[in-house]
Protein backbone atom coordinates (compact mmCIF):
# COMPACT_ATOMS: atom_id res chain seq x y z
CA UNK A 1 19.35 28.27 -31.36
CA UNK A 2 18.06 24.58 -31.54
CA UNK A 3 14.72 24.40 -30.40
CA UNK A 4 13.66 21.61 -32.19
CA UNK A 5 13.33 18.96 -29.69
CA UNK A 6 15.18 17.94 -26.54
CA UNK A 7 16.79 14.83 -27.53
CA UNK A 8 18.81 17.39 -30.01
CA UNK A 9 20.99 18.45 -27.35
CA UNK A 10 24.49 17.32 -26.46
CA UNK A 11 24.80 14.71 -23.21
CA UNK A 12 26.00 16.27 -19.99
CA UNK A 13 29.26 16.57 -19.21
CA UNK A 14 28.58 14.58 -15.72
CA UNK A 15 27.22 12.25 -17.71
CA UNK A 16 29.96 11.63 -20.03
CA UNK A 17 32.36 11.41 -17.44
CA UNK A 18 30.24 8.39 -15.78
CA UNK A 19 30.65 6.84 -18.93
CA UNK A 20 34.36 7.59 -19.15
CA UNK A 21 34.85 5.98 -15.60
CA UNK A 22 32.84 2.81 -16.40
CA UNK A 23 34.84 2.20 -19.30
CA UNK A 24 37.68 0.77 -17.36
CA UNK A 25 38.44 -2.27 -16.81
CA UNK A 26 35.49 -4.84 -16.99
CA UNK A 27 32.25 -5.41 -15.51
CA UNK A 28 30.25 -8.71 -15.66
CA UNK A 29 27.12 -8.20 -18.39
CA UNK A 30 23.93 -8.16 -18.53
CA UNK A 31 23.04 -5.74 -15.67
CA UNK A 32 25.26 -7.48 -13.27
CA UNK A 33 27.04 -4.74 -13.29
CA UNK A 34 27.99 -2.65 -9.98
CA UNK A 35 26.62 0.14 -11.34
CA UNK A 36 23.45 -0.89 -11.53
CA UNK A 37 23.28 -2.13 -8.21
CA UNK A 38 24.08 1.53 -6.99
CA UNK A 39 21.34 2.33 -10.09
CA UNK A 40 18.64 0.43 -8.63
CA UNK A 41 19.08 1.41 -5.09
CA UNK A 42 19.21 4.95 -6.39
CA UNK A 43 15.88 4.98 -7.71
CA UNK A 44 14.01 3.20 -5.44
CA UNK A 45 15.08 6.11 -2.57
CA UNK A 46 13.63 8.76 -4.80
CA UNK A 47 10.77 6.78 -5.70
CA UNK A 48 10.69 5.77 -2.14
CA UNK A 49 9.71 2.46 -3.12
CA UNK A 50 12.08 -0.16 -2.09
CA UNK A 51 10.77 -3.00 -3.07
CA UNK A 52 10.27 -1.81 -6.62
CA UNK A 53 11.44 -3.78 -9.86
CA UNK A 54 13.72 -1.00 -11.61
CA UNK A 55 15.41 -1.69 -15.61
CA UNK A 56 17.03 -0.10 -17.86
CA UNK A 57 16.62 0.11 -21.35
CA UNK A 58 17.61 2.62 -24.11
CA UNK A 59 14.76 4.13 -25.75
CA UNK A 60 11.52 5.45 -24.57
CA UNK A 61 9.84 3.28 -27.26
CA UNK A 62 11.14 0.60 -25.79
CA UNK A 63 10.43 1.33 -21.98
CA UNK A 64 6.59 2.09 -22.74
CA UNK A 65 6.55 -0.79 -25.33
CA UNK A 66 7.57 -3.42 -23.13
CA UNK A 67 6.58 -2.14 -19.56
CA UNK A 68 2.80 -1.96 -21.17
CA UNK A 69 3.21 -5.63 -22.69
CA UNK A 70 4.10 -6.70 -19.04
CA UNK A 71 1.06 -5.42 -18.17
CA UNK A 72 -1.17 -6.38 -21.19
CA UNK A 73 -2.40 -9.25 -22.68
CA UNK A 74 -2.41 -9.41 -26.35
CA UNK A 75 -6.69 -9.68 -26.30
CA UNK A 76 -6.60 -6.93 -24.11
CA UNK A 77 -6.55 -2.81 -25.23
CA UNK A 78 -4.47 -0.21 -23.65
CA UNK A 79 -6.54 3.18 -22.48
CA UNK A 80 -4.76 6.62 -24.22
CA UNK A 81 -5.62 9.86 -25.33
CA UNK A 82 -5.87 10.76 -28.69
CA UNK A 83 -2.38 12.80 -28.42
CA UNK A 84 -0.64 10.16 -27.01
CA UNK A 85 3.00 9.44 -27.45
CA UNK A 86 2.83 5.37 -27.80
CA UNK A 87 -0.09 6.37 -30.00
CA UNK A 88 1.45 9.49 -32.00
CA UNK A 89 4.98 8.28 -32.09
CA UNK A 90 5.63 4.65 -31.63
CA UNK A 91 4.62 3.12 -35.27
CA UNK A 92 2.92 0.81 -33.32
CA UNK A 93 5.17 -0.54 -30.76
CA UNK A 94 3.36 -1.10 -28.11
CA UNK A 95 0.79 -3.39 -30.15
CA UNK A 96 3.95 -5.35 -31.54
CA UNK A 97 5.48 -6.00 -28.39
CA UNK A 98 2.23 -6.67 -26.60
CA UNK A 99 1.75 -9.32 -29.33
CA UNK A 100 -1.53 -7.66 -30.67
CA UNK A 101 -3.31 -5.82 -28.12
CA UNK A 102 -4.86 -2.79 -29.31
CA UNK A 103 -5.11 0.98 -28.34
CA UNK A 104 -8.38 2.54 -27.55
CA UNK A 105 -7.95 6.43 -27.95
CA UNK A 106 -9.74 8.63 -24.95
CA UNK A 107 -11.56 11.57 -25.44
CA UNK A 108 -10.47 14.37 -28.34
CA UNK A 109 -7.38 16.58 -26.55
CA UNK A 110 -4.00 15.66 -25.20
CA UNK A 111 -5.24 15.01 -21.43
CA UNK A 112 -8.00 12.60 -20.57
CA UNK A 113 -10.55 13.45 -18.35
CA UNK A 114 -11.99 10.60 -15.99
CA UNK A 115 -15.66 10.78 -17.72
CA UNK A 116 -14.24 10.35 -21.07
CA UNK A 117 -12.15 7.69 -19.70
CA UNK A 118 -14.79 5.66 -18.46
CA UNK A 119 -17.33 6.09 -21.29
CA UNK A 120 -14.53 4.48 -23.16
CA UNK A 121 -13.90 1.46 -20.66
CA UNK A 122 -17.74 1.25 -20.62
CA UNK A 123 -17.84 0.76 -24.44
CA UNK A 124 -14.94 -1.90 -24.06
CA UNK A 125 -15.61 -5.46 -22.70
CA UNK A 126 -19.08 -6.15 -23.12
CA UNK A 127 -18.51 -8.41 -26.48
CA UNK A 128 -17.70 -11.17 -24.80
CA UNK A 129 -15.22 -13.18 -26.28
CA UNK A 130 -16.17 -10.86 -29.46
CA UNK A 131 -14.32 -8.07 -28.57
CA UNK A 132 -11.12 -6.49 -26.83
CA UNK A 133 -10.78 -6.81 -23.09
CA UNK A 134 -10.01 -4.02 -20.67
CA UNK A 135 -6.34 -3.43 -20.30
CA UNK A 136 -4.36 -0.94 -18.55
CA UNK A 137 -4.42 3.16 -18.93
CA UNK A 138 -1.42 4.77 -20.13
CA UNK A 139 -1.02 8.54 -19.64
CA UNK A 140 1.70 10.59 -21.26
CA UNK A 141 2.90 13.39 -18.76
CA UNK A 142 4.38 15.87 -20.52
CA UNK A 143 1.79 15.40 -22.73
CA UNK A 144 2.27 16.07 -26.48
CA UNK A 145 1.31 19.34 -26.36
CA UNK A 146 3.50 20.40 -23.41
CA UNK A 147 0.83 20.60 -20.75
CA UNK A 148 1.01 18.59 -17.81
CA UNK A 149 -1.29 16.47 -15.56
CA UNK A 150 -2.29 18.02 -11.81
CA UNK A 151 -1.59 15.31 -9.38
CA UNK A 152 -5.31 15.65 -8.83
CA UNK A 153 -6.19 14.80 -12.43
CA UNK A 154 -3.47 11.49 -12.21
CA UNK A 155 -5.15 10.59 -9.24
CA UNK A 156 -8.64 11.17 -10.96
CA UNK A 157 -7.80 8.99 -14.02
CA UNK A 158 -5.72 5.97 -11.61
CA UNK A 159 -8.91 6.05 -9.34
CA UNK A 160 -11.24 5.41 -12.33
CA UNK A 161 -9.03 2.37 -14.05
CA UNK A 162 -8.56 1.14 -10.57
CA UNK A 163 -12.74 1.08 -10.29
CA UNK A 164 -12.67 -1.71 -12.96
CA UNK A 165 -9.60 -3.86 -12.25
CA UNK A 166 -6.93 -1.99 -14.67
CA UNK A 167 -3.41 -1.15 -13.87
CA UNK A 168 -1.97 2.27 -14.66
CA UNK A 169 0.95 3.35 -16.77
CA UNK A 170 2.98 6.94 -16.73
CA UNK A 171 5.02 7.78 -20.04
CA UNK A 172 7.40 9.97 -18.12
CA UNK A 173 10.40 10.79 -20.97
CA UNK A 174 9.90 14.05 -19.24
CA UNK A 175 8.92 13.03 -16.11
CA UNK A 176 11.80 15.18 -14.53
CA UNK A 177 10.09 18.11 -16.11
CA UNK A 178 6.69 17.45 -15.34
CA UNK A 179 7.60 17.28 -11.68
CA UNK A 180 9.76 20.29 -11.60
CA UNK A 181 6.53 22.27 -12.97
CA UNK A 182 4.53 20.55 -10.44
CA UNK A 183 6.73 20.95 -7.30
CA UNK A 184 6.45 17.60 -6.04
CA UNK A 185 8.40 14.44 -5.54
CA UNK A 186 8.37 11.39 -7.87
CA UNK A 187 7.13 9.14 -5.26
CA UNK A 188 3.54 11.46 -5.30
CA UNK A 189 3.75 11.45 -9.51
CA UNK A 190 3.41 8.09 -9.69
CA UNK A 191 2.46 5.19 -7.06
CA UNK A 192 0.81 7.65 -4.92
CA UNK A 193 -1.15 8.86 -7.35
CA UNK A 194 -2.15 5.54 -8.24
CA UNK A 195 0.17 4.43 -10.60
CA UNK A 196 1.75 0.80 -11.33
CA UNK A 197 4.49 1.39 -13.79
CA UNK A 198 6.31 4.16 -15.24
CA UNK A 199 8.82 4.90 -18.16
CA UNK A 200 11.73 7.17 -16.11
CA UNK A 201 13.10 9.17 -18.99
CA UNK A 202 16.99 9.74 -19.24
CA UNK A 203 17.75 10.75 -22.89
CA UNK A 204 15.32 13.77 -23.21
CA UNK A 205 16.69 15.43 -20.05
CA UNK A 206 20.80 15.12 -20.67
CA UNK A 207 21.48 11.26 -20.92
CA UNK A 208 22.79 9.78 -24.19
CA UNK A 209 20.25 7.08 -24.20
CA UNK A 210 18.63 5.47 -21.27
CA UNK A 211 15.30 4.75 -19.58
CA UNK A 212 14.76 3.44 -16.91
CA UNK A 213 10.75 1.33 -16.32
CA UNK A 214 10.37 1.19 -12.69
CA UNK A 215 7.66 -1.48 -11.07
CA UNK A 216 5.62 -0.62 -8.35
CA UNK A 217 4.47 -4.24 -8.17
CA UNK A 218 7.72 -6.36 -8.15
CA UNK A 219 5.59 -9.68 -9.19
CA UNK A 220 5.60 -7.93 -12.80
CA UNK A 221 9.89 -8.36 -12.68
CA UNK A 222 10.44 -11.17 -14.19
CA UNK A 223 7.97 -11.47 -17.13
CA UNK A 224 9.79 -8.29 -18.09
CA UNK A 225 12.60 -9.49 -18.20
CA UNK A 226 12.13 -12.52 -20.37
CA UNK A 227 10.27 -9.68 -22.62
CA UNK A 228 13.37 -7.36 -22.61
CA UNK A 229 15.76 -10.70 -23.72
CA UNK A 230 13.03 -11.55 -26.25
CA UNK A 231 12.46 -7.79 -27.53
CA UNK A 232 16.64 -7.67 -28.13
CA UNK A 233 16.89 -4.89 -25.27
CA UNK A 234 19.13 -6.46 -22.81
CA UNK A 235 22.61 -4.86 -23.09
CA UNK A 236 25.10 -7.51 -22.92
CA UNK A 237 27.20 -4.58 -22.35
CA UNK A 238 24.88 -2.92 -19.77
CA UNK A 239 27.23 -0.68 -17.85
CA UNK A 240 27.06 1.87 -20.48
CA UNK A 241 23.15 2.15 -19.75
CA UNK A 242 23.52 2.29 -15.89
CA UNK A 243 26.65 4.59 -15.95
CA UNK A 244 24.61 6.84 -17.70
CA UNK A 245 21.50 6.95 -15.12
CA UNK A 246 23.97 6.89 -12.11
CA UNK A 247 25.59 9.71 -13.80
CA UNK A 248 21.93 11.52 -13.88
CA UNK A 249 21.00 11.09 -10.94
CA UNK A 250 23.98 11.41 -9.11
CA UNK A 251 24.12 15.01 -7.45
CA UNK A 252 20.41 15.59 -8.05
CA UNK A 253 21.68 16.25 -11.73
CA UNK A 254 18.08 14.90 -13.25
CA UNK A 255 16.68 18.19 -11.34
CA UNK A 256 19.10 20.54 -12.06
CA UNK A 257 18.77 19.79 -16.03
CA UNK A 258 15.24 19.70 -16.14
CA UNK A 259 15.10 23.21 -14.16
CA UNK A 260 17.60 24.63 -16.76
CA UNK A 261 14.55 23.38 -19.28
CA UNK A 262 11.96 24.58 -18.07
CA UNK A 263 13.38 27.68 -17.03
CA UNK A 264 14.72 28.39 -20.92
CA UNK A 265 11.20 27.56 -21.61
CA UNK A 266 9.61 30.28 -19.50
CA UNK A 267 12.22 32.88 -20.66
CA UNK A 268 11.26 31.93 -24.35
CA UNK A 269 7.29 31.97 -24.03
CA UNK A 270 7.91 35.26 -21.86
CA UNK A 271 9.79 36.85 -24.96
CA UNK A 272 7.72 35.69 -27.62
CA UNK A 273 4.58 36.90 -25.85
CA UNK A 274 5.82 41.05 -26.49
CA UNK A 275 6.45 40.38 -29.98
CA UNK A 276 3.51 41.57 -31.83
CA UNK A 277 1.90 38.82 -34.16
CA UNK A 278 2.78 35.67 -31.77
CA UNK A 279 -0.39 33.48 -30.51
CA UNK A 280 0.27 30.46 -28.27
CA UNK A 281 -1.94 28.21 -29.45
CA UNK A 282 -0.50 25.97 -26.22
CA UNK A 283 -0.25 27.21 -22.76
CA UNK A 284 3.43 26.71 -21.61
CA UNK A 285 4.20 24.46 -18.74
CA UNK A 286 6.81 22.61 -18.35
CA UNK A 287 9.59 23.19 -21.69
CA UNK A 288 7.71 22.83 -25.05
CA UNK A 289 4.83 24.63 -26.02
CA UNK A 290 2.86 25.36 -29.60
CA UNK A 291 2.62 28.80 -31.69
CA UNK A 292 1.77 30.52 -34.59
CA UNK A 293 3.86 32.91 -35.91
CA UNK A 294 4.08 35.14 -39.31
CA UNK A 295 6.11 33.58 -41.86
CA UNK A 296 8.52 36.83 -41.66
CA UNK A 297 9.11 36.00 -38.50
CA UNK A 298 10.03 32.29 -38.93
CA UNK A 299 12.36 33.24 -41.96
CA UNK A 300 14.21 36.00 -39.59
CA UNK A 301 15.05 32.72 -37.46
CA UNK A 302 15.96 30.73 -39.73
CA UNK A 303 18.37 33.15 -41.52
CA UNK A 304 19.90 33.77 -38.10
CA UNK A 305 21.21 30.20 -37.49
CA UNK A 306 17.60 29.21 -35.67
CA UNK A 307 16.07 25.64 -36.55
CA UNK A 308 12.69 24.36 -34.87
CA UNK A 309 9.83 22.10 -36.71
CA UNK A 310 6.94 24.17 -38.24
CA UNK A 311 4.07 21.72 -37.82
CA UNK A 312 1.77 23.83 -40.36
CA UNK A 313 2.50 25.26 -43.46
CA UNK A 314 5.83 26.02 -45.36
CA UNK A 315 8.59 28.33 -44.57
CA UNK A 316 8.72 29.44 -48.08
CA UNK A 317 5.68 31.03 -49.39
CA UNK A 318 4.39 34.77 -50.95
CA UNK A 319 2.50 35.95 -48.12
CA UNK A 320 4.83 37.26 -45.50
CA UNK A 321 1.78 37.58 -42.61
CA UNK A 322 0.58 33.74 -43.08
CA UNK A 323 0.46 32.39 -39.76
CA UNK A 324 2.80 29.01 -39.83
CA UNK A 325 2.11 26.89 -35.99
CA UNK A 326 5.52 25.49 -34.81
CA UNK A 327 6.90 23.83 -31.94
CA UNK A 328 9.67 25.28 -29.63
CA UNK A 329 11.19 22.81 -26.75
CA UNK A 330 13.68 24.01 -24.52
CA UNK A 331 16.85 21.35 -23.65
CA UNK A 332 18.61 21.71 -20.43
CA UNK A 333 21.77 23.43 -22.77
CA UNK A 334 20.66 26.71 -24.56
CA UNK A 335 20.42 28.90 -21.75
CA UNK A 336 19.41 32.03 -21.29
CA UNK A 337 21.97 33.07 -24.19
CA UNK A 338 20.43 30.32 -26.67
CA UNK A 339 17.01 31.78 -26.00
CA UNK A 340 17.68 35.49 -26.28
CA UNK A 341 19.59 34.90 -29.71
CA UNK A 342 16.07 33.50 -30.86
CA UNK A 343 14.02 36.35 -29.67
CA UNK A 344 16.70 39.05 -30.73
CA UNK A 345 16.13 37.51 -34.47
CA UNK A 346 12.50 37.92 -34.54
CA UNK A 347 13.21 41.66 -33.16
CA UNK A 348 16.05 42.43 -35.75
């Protein structure tokens, strides 16, 4: 009953034994490897982009960081909304690796909207040498909150930064998710919706540890490379990171696990919402989602074995009825029998 967050989860068996294979014998370094020839190819057919600069790396701090210092110069600020990950979660990553550019925060929410986007572009880059220059957008999709951009509103945002010369970024560590909400393909998530660059995310959605940053525009390749040598982020031992996304993707297993998320998601929220005294305080979408719940009710879960983050409040307090907010993501492993153990212990 782990519902903490999806990186909590165990690494797919399919995966593993894509690890297991690549482990004999040797393989030249560096991402010479074989495997990440078959790696690259791989990702440029379901991105249907073949001329398309594809890397690997093994954190999603370090795909956004350096995939949005490619694309930023260290005068320059990087569009995000207020909720966003490389803004939330990064302890300032991005602005280290870009060498100092900053982060201007977009609107109030989780999701931008393209008029508070471009009252913030308007309010950048009219200082002169005074102030920061415009830089690219960066949107996080699954956002924060668990909602997740229409293609429409990706396309809305892309077609504003495009209106004053700025590339466009997509956080995707759940891409796979997003798109599995959204029923479409990854090529229409990203470059046809209008955007440059995007953080492919592995390790959320059954890999150990590895991201791949894919480049739309392959003149970007190799000042990210020098940045990924410079950054220490370049596996000498690099099979380990491209056995692990041939092992995703191999057998459409990025889809299948992000289903089995989303799907352990819906089952969840659809429990949770006939227990008296549960308010979503987040509509569910893809496999997270937000809500407040009686203490009683959180302490029944926890007794049981359950574990999640309660993002307001404490577990232990007098008032039994005190509404504590808490976070619930689904991972491609509990199942249906994960997610009814939960909701049987707030019905016990």
């Amino acid at each position: 009953m782990f519902f903490a967050s999806d990186n909590g989860g165990p690494v797919h068996p399919q995966i593993m034994q894509a690890l297991a294979a690549a482990n004999e014998g040797y393989r030249v370094g560096y991402g010479a490897d074989a495997e990440m020839d078959r790696v690259r190819d791989m990702v440029r057919e379901i991105f249907e982009a073949p001329e398309a600069a594809v890397y690997l790396v093994s954190t999603g701090t370090a795909a956004n960081s350096l995939a949005l210092a490619t694309m930023c110069k260290p005068w320059e600020t990087i569009f995000c909304s207020t909720r966003a990950h490389i803004h939330e979660d990064e302890c300032n990553a991005p602005e280290f690796y870009s060498g100092g550019a900053k982060l201007t925060l977009v609107g109030k929410g989780d999701k931008m909207t393209p008029e508070a986007l471009r009252t913030s572009i308007l309010l950048e880059e009219n200082r002169g040498v005074h102030g920061p220059q415009r830089g690219p957008l960066s949107i996080t999709q699954v956002t924060e909150l668990g909602h997740v951009y229409t293609l429409d509103e990706i396309k809305a945002l892309t077609a504003v930064a495009k209106e004053y010369g700025m590339s466009s970024h997509l956080d995707g560590a759940r891409f796979t998710n997003a798109m599995i909400t959204l029923g479409c393909s990854a090529a229409e998530m990203t470059w046809k919706a209008g955007i440059d660059a995007v953080s492919f995310g592995g390790t959320k959605n059954g890999c150990m540890g590895v991201e791949a940053v894919v480049f739309f525009d392959p003149s970007l390749a190799w000042e990210f490379e020098l940045r990924r040598k410079r950054g220490a982020h370049l596996f000498s031992k690099h099979r380990y990171l491209s056995a692990q996304m041939l092992g995703y993707l191999e057998g459409d297993l990025w889809l299948e696990t992000a289903r089995q998320a989303n799907d352990s998601c819906a089952r969840l929220a659809e429990g949770m919402r006939a227990i008296d005294g549960v308010n979503f305080t987040t509509t569910p979408e893809a496999n997270l989602f937000f809500a407040e719940l009686p203490r009683r009710l959180h302490k029944k879960a926890f007794e049981a074995g359950a574990y999640y983050y309660i993002m307001s409040g404490e577990l232990e307090g007098d008032d039994p009825e005190e509404m504590l907010l808490a976070r619930f993501v689904a991972d491609w492993s509990i199942g249906a029998e994960g997610v009814d153990a939960l909701l049987a212990a707030y019905n016990a």
